[in-house]
C-alpha atoms as a PDB file:
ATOM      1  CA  UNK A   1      29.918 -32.010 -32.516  1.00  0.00           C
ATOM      2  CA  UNK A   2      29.733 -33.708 -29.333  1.00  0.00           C
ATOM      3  CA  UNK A   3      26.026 -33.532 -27.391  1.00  0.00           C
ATOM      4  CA  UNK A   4      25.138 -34.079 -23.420  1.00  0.00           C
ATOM      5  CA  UNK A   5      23.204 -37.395 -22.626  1.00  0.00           C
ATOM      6  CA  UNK A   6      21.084 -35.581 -20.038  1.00  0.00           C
ATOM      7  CA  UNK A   7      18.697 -37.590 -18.048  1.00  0.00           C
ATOM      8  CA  UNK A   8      14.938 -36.715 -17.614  1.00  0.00           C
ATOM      9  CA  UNK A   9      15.882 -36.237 -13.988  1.00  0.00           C
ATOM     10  CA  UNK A  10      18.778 -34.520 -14.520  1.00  0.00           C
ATOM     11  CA  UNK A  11      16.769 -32.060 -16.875  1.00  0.00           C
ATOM     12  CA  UNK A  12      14.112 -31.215 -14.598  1.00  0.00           C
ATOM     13  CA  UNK A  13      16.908 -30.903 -11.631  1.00  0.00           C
ATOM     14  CA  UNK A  14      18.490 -27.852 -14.285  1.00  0.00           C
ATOM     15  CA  UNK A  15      15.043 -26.540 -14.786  1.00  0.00           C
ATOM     16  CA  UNK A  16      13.742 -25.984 -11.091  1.00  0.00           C
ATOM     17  CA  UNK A  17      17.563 -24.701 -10.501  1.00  0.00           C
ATOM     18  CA  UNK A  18      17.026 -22.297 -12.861  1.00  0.00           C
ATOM     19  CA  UNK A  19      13.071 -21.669 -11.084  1.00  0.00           C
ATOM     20  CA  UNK A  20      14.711 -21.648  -7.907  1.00  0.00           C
ATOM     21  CA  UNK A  21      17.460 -18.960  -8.535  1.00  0.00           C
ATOM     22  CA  UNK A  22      14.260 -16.195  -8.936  1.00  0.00           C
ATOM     23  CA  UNK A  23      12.463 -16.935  -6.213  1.00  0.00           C
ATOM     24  CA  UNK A  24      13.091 -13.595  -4.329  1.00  0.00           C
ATOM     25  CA  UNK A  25      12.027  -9.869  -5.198  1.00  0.00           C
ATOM     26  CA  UNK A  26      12.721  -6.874  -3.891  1.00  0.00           C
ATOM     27  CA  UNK A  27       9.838  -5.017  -2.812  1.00  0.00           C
ATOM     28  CA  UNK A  28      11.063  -1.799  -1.007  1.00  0.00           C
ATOM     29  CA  UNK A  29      14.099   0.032  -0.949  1.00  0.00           C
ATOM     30  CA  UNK A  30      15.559   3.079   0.753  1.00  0.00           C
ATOM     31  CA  UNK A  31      19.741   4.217   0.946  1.00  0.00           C
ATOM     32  CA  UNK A  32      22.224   2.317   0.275  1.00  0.00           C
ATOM     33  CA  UNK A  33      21.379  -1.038  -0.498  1.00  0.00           C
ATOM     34  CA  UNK A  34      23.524  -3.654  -2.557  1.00  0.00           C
ATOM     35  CA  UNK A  35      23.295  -7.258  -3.487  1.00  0.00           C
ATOM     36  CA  UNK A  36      26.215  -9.275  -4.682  1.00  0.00           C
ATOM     37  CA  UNK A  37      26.478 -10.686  -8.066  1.00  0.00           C
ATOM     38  CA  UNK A  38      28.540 -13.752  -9.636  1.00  0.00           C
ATOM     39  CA  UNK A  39      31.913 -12.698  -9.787  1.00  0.00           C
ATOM     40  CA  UNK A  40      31.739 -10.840  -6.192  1.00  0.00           C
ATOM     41  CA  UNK A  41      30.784  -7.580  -7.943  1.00  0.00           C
ATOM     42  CA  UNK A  42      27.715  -5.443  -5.977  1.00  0.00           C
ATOM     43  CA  UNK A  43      25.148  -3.336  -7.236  1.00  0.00           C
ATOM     44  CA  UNK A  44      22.119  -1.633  -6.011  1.00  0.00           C
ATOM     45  CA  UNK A  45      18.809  -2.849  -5.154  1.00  0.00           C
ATOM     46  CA  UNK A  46      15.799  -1.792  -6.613  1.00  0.00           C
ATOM     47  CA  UNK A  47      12.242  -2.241  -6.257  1.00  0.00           C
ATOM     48  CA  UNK A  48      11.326  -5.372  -8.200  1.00  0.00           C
ATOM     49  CA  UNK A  49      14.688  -7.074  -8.500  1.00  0.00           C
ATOM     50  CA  UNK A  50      14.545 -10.516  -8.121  1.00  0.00           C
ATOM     51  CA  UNK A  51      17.517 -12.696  -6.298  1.00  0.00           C
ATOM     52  CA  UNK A  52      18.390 -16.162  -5.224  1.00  0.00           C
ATOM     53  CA  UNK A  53      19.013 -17.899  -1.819  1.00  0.00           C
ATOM     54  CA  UNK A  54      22.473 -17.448  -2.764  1.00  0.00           C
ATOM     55  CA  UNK A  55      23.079 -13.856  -2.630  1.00  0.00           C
ATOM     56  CA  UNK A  56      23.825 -11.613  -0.199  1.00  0.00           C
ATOM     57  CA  UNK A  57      22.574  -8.582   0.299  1.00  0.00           C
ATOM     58  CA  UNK A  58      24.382  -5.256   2.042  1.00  0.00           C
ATOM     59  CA  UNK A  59      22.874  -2.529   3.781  1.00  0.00           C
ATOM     60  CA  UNK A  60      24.469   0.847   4.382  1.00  0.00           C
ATOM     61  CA  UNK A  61      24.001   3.533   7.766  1.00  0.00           C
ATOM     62  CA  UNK A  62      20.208   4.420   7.549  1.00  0.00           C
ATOM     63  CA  UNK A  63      19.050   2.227   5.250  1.00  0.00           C
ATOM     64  CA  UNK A  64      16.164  -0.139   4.887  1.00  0.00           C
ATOM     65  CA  UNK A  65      14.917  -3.095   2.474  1.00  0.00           C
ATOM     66  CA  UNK A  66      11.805  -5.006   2.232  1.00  0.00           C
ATOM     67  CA  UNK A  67      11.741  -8.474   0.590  1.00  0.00           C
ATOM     68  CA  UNK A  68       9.282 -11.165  -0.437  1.00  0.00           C
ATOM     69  CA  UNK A  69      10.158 -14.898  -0.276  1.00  0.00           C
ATOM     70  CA  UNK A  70       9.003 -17.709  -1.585  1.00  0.00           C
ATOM     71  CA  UNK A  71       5.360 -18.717  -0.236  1.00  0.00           C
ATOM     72  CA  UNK A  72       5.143 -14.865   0.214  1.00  0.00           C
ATOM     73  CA  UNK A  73       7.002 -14.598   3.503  1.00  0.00           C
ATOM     74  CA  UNK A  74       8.185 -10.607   4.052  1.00  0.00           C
ATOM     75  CA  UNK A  75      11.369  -9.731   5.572  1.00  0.00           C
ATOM     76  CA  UNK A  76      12.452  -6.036   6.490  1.00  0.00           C
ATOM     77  CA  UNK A  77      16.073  -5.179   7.074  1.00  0.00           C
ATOM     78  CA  UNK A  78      17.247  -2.121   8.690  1.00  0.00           C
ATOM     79  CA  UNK A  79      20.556  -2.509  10.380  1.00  0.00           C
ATOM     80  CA  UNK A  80      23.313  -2.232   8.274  1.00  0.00           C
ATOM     81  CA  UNK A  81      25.609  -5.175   7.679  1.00  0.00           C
ATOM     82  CA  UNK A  82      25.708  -8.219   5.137  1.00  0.00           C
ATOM     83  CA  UNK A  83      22.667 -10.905   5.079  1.00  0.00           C
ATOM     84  CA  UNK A  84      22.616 -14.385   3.374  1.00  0.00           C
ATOM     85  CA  UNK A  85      19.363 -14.293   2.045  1.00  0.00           C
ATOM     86  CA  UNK A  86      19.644 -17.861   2.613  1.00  0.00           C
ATOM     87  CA  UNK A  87      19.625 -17.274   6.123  1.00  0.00           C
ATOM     88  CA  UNK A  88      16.829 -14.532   6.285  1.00  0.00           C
ATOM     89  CA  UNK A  89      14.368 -17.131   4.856  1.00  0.00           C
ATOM     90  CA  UNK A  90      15.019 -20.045   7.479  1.00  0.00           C
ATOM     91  CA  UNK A  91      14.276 -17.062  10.376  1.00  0.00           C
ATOM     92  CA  UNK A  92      10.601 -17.374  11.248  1.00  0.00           C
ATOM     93  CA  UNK A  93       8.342 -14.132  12.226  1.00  0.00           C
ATOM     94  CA  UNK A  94       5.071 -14.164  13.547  1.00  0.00           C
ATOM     95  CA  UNK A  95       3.525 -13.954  10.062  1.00  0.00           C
ATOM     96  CA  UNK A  96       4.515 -16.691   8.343  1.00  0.00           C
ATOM     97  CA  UNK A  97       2.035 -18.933   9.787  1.00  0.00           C
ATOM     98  CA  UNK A  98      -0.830 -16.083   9.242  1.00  0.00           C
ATOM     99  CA  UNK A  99      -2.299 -16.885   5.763  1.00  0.00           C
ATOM    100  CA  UNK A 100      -4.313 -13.644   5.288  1.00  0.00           C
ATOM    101  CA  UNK A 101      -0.828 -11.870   5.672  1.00  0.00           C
ATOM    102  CA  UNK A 102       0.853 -14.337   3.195  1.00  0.00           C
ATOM    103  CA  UNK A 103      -2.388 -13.742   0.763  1.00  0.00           C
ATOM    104  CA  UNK A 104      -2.052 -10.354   0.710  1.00  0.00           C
ATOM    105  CA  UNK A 105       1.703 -10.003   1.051  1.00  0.00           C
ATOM    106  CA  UNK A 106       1.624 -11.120  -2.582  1.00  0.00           C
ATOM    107  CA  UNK A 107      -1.025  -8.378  -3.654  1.00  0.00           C
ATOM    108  CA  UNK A 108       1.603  -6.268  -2.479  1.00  0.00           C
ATOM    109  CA  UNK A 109       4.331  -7.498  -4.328  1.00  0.00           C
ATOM    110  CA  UNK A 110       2.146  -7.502  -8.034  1.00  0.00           C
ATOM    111  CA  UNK A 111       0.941  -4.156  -7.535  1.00  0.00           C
ATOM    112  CA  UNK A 112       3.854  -2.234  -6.428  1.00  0.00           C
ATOM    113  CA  UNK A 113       6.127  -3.792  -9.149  1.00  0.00           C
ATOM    114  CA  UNK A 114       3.187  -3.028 -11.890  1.00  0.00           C
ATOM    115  CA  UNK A 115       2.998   0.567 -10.031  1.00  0.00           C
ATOM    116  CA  UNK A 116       5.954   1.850 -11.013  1.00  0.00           C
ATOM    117  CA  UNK A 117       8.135   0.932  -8.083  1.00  0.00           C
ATOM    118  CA  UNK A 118      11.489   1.486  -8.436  1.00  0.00           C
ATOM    119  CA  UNK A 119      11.173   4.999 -10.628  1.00  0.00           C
ATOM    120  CA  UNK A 120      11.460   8.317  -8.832  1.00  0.00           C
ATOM    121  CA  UNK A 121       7.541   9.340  -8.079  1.00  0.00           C
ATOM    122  CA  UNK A 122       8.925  13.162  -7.529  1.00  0.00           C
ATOM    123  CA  UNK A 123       6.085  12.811  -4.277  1.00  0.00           C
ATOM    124  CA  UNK A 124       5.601  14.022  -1.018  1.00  0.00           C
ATOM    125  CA  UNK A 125       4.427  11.804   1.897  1.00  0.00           C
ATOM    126  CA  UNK A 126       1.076  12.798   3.449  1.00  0.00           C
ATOM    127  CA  UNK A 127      -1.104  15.307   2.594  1.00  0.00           C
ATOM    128  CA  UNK A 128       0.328  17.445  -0.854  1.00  0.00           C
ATOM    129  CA  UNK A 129       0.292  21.374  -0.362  1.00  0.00           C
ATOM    130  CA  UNK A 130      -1.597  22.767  -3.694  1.00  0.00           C
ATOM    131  CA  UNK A 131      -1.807  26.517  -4.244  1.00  0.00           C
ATOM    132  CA  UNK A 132      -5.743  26.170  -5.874  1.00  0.00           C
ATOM    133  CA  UNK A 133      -8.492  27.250  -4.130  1.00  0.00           C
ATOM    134  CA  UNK A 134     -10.107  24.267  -3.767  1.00  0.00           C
ATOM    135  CA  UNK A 135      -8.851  20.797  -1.838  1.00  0.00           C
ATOM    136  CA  UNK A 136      -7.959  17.554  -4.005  1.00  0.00           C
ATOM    137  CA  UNK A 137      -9.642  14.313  -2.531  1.00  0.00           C
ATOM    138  CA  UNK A 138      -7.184  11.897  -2.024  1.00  0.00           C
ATOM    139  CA  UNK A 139      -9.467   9.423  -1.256  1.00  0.00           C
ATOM    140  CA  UNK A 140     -10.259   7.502  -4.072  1.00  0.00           C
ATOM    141  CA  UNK A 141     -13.529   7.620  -5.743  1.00  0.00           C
ATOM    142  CA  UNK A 142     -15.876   4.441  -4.851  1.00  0.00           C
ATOM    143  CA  UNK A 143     -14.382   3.580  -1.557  1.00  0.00           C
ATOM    144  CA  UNK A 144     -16.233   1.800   0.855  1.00  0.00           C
ATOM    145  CA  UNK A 145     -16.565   2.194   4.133  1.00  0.00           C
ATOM    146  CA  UNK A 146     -17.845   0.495   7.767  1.00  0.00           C
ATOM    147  CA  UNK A 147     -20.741   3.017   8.242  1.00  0.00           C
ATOM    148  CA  UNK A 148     -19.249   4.326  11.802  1.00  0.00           C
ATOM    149  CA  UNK A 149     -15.705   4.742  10.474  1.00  0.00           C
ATOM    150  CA  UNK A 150     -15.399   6.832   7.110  1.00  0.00           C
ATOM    151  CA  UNK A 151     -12.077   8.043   6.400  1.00  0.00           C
ATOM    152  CA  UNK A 152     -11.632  10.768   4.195  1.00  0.00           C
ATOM    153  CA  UNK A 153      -8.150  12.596   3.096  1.00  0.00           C
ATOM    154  CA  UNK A 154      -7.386  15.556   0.603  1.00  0.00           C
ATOM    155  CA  UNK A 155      -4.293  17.987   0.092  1.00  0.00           C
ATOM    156  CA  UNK A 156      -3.330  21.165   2.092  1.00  0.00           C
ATOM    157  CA  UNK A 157      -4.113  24.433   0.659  1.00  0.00           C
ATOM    158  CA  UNK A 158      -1.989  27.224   1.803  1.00  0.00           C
ATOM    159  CA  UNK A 159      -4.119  29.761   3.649  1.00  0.00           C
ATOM    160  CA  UNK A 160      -7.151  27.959   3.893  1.00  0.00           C
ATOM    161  CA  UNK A 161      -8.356  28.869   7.381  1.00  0.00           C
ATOM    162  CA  UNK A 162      -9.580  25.354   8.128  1.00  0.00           C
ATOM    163  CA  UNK A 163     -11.747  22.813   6.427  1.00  0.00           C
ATOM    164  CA  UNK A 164     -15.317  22.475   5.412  1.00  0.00           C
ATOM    165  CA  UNK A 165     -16.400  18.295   4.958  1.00  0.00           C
ATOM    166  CA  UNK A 166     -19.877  17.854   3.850  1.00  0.00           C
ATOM    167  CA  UNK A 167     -21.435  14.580   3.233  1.00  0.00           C
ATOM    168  CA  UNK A 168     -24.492  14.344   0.631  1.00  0.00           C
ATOM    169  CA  UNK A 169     -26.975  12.294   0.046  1.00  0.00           C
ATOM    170  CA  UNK A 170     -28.278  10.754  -3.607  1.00  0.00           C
ATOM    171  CA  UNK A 171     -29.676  13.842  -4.318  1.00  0.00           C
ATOM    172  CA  UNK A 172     -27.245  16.179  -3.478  1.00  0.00           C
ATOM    173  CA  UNK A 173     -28.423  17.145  -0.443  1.00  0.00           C
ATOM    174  CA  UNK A 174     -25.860  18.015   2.691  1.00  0.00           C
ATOM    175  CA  UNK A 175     -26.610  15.337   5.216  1.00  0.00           C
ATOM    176  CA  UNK A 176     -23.803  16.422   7.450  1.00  0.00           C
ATOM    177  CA  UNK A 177     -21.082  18.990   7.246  1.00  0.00           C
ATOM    178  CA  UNK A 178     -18.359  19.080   9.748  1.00  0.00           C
ATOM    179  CA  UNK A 179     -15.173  21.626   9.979  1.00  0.00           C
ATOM    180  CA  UNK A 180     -11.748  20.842  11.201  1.00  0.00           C
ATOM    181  CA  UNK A 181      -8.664  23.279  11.586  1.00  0.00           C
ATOM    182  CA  UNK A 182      -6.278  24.048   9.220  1.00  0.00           C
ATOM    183  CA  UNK A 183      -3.394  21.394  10.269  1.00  0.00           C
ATOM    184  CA  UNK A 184      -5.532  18.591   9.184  1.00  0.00           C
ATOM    185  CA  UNK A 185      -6.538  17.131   5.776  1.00  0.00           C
ATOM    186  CA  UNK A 186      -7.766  13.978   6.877  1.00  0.00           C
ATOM    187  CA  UNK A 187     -11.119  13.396   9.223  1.00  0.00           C
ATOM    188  CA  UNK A 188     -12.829  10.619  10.309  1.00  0.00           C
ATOM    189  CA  UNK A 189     -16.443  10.583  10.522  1.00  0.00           C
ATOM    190  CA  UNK A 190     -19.513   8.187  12.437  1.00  0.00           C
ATOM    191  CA  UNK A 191     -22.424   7.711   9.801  1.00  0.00           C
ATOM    192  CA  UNK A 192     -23.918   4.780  10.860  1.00  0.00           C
ATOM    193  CA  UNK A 193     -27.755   5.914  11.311  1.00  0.00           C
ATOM    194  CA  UNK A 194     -27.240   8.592   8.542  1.00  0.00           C
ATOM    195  CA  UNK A 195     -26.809   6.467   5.939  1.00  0.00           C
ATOM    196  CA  UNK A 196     -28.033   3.014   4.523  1.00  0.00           C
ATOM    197  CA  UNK A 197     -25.693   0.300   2.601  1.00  0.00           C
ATOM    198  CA  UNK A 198     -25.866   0.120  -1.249  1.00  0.00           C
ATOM    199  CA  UNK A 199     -26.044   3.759  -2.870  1.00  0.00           C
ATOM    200  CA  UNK A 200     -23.550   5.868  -3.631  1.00  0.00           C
ATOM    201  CA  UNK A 201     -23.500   8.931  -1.383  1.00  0.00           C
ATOM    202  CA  UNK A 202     -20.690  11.735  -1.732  1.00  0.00           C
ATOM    203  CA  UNK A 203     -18.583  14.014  -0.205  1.00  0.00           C
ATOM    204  CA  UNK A 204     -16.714  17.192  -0.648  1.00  0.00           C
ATOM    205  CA  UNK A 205     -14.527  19.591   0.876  1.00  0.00           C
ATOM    206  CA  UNK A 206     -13.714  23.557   0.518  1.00  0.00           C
ATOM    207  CA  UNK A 207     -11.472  25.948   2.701  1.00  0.00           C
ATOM    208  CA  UNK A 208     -13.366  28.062   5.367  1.00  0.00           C
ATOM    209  CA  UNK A 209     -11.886  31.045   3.406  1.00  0.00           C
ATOM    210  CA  UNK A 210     -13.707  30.306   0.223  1.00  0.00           C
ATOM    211  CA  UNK A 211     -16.510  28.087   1.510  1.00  0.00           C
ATOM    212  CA  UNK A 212     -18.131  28.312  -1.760  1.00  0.00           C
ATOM    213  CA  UNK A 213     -15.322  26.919  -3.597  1.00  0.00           C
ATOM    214  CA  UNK A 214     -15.452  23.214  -2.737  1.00  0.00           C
ATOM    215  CA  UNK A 215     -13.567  20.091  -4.435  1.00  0.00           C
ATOM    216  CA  UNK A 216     -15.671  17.389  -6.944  1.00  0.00           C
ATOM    217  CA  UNK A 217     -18.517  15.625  -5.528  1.00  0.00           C
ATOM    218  CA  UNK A 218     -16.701  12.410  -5.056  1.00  0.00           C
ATOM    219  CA  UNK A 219     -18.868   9.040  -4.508  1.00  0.00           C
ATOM    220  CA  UNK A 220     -18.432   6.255  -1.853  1.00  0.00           C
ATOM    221  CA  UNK A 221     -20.274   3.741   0.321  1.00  0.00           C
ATOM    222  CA  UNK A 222     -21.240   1.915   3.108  1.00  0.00           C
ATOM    223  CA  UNK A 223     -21.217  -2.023   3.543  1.00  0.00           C
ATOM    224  CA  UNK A 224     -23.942  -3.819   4.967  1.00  0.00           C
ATOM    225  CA  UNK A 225     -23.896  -4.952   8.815  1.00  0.00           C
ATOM    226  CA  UNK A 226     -23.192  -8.645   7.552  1.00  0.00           C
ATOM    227  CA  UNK A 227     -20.523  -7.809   5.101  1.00  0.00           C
ATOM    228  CA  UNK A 228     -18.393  -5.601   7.359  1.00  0.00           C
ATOM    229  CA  UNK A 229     -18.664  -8.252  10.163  1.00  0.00           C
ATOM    230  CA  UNK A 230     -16.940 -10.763   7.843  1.00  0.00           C
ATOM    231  CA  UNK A 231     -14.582  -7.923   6.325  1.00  0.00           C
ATOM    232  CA  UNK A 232     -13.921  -7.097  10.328  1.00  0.00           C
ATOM    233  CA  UNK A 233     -13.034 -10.854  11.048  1.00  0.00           C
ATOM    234  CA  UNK A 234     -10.553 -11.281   8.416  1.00  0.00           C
ATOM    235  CA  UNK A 235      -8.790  -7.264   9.056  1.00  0.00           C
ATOM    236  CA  UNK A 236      -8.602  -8.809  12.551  1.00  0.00           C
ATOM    237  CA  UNK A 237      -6.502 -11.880  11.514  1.00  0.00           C
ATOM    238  CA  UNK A 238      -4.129  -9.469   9.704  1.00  0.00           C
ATOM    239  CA  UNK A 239      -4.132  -7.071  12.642  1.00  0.00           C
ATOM    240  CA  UNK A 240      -3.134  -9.853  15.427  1.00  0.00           C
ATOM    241  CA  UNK A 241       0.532 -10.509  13.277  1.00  0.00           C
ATOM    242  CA  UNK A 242       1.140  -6.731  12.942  1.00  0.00           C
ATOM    243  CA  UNK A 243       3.953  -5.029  14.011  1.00  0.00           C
ATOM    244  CA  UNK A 244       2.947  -1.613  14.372  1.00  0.00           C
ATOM    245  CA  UNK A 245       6.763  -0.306  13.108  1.00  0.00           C
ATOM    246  CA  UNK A 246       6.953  -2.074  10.215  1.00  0.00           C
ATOM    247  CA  UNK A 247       5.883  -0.830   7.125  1.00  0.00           C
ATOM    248  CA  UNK A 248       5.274  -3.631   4.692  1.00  0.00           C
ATOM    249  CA  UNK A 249       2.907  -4.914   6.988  1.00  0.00           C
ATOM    250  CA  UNK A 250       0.986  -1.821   6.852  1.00  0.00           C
ATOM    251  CA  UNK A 251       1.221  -2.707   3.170  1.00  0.00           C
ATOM    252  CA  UNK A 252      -0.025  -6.182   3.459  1.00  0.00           C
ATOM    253  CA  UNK A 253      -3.080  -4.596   5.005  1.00  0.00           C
ATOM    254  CA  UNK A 254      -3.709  -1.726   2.791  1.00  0.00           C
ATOM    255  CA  UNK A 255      -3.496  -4.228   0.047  1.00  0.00           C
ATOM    256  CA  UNK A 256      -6.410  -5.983   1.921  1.00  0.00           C
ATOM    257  CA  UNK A 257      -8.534  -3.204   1.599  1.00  0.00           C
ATOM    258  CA  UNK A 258      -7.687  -2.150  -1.703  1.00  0.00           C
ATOM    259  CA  UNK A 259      -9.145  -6.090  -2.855  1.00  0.00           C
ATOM    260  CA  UNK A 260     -12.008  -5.648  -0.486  1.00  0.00           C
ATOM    261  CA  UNK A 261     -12.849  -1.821  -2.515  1.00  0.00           C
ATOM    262  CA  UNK A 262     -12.567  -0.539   1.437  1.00  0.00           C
ATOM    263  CA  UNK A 263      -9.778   2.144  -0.803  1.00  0.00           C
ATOM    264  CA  UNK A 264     -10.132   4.652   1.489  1.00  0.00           C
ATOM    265  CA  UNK A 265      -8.701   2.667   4.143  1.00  0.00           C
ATOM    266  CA  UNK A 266      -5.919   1.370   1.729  1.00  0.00           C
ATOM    267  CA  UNK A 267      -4.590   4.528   1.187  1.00  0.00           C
ATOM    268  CA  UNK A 268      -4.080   5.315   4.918  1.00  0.00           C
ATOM    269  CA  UNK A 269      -2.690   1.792   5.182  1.00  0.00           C
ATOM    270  CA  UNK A 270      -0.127   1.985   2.453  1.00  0.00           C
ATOM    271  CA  UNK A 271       0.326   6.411   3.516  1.00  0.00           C
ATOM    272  CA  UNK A 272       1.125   4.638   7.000  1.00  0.00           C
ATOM    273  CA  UNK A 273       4.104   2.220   5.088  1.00  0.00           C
ATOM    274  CA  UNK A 274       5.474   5.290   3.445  1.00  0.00           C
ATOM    275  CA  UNK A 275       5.601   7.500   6.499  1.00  0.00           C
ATOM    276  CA  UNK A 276       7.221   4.571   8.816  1.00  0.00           C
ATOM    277  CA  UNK A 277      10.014   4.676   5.866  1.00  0.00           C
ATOM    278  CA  UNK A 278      10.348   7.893   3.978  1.00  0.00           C
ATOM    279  CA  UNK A 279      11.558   7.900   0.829  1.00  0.00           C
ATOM    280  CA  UNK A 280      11.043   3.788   0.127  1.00  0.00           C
ATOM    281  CA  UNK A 281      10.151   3.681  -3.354  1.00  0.00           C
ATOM    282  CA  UNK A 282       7.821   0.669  -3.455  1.00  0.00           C
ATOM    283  CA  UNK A 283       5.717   1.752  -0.675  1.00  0.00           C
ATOM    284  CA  UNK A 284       5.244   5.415  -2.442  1.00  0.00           C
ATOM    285  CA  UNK A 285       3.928   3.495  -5.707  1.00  0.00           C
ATOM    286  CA  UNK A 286       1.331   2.199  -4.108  1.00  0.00           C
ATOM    287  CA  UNK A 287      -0.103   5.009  -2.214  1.00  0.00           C
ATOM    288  CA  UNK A 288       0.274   7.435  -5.342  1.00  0.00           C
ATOM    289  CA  UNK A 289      -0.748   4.754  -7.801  1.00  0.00           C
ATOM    290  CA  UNK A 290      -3.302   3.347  -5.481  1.00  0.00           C
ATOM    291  CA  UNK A 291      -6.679   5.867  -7.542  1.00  0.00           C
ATOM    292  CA  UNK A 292      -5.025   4.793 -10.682  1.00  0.00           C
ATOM    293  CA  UNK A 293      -5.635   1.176  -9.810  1.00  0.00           C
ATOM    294  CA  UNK A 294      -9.337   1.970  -9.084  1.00  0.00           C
ATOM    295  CA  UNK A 295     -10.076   3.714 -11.947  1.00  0.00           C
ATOM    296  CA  UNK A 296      -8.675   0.567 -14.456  1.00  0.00           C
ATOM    297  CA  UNK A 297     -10.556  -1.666 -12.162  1.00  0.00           C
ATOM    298  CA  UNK A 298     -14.210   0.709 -12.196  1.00  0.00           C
ATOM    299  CA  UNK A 299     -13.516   0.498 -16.285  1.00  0.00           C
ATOM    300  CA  UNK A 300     -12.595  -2.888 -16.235  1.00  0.00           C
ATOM    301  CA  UNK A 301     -16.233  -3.582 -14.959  1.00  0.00           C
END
């Protein structure tokens, strides 16, 4: 039997070749999108894959990818052709250098692959259309908020003749109600003076034809001056490397809020992703996951 006389070099050379040929995963996909494999054969891409510098990747007519590179650099590709992935990492974008985005980029990446990206969700985009009486919250329970910009979201009920939002206090008591017209199922309300940081307050909703019939009492919050100055500082950072028609940065920054428990927020942020590219599996994951992932983490506490 004959053996190798490897080096301790040469060992640790095999090893971070081996490291190095995973270093890139596929976060979003939508159409037709291949990647080449030894041997020149190509198959399709899905949410989670990981690749090497080596490959190449192939987009078809009206397709789109998202990947995450080493040191958690995000690329989107869009136009079809064939890309060296290679190549795609030695292109800079105005992110790179931004190290909330990188942070956060790699929430992304962990909680869309543990989401379920990659399987059919069988979801819509937006706002769901339910035949019941009463609205479903989409917000999810325990968000917080900045007290002058709650954001609240449910699903569209056929029929309903407009919305009824009511805000109550820790006794149950309506503190504010507010209506909106039937095309919307998301508001946005001011509450700074109303309410105080630190207790749970709720809300509900109900259609104006059965008023009476409203959705659970679901509880959220409002930060403290001091904490949503910092929280504001750091969105900021995010928000200057942006580009508003991209959707994994919308991810990046829903994935910011969903660490910082500002969930209501996230799931605009990450609804925002999955509307810019319809259909992108990854994306839907985590905006249908996203209450899910709150509930395991209120548990886990």
């Amino acid at each position: 039997m004959r053996y190798l006389n490897l080096s301790k070099g040469m060992i640790g050379g095999i090893l971070l070749s081996v490291i190095y040929a995973q270093n890139i995963t596929v976060l979003a996909t939508r159409g037709d999108v291949q990647v080449e494999q030894a041997g020149g054969n190509w198959v399709k891409a899905t949410a989670g894959m990981k690749l090497s510098e080596q490959q190449k990747i192939r987009l078809g007519q009206q397709s789109y990818v998202a990947l995450v590179f080493p040191g958690n650099k995000a690329r989107e590709l869009r136009q079809a052709g064939t890309y060296v992935l290679a190549q795609l990492l030695a292109q800079k974008t105005s992110s790179d250098d931004n190290p909330y985005a990188s942070k956060y980029t790699g929430y992304v990446l962990n909680q869309a692959v543990a989401s379920g990206a990659g399987r059919a969700s069988g979801k819509t985009l937006g706002a769901v259309t339910r035949s019941t009486m009463a609205p479903m919250p989409r917000t999810p329970i325990q968000s917080s908020f900045y007290a002058e910009k709650v954001q609240l979201n449910w699903d569209r009920v056929p029929g309903s003749e407009g919305y009824i939002v009511q805000i109550l206090d820790e006794s149950g008591q309506v503190i504010l109600s507010r209506e909106v017209s039937a095309e919307q199922t998301a508001v946005e309300l001011n509450l700074e003076g109303k309410v105080k940081a630190g207790p749970c307050y709720y809300w509900r909703v109900s259609t104006r034809r059965h008023p009476t019939l409203h959705s659970n009492n679901a509880c959220f919050r409002v930060l403290s001056p001091e904490k949503a100055a910092a929280l504001k500082r750091e969105e900021e950072a995010i928000r200057r490397s942006m580009d508003p028609n991209s959707a994994i940065d919308y991810a990046t920054l829903g994935a910011f809020y969903e660490q910082n428990g500002l969930y209501g927020y996230a799931w605009n942020a990450y609804n925002q992703a999955a509307t810019l590219e319809p259909g992108a599996d990854g994306y839907i994951a985590l905006r249908d996951e996203l209450s899910q992932r709150v509930t395991r983490a209120t548990v886990a506490e």
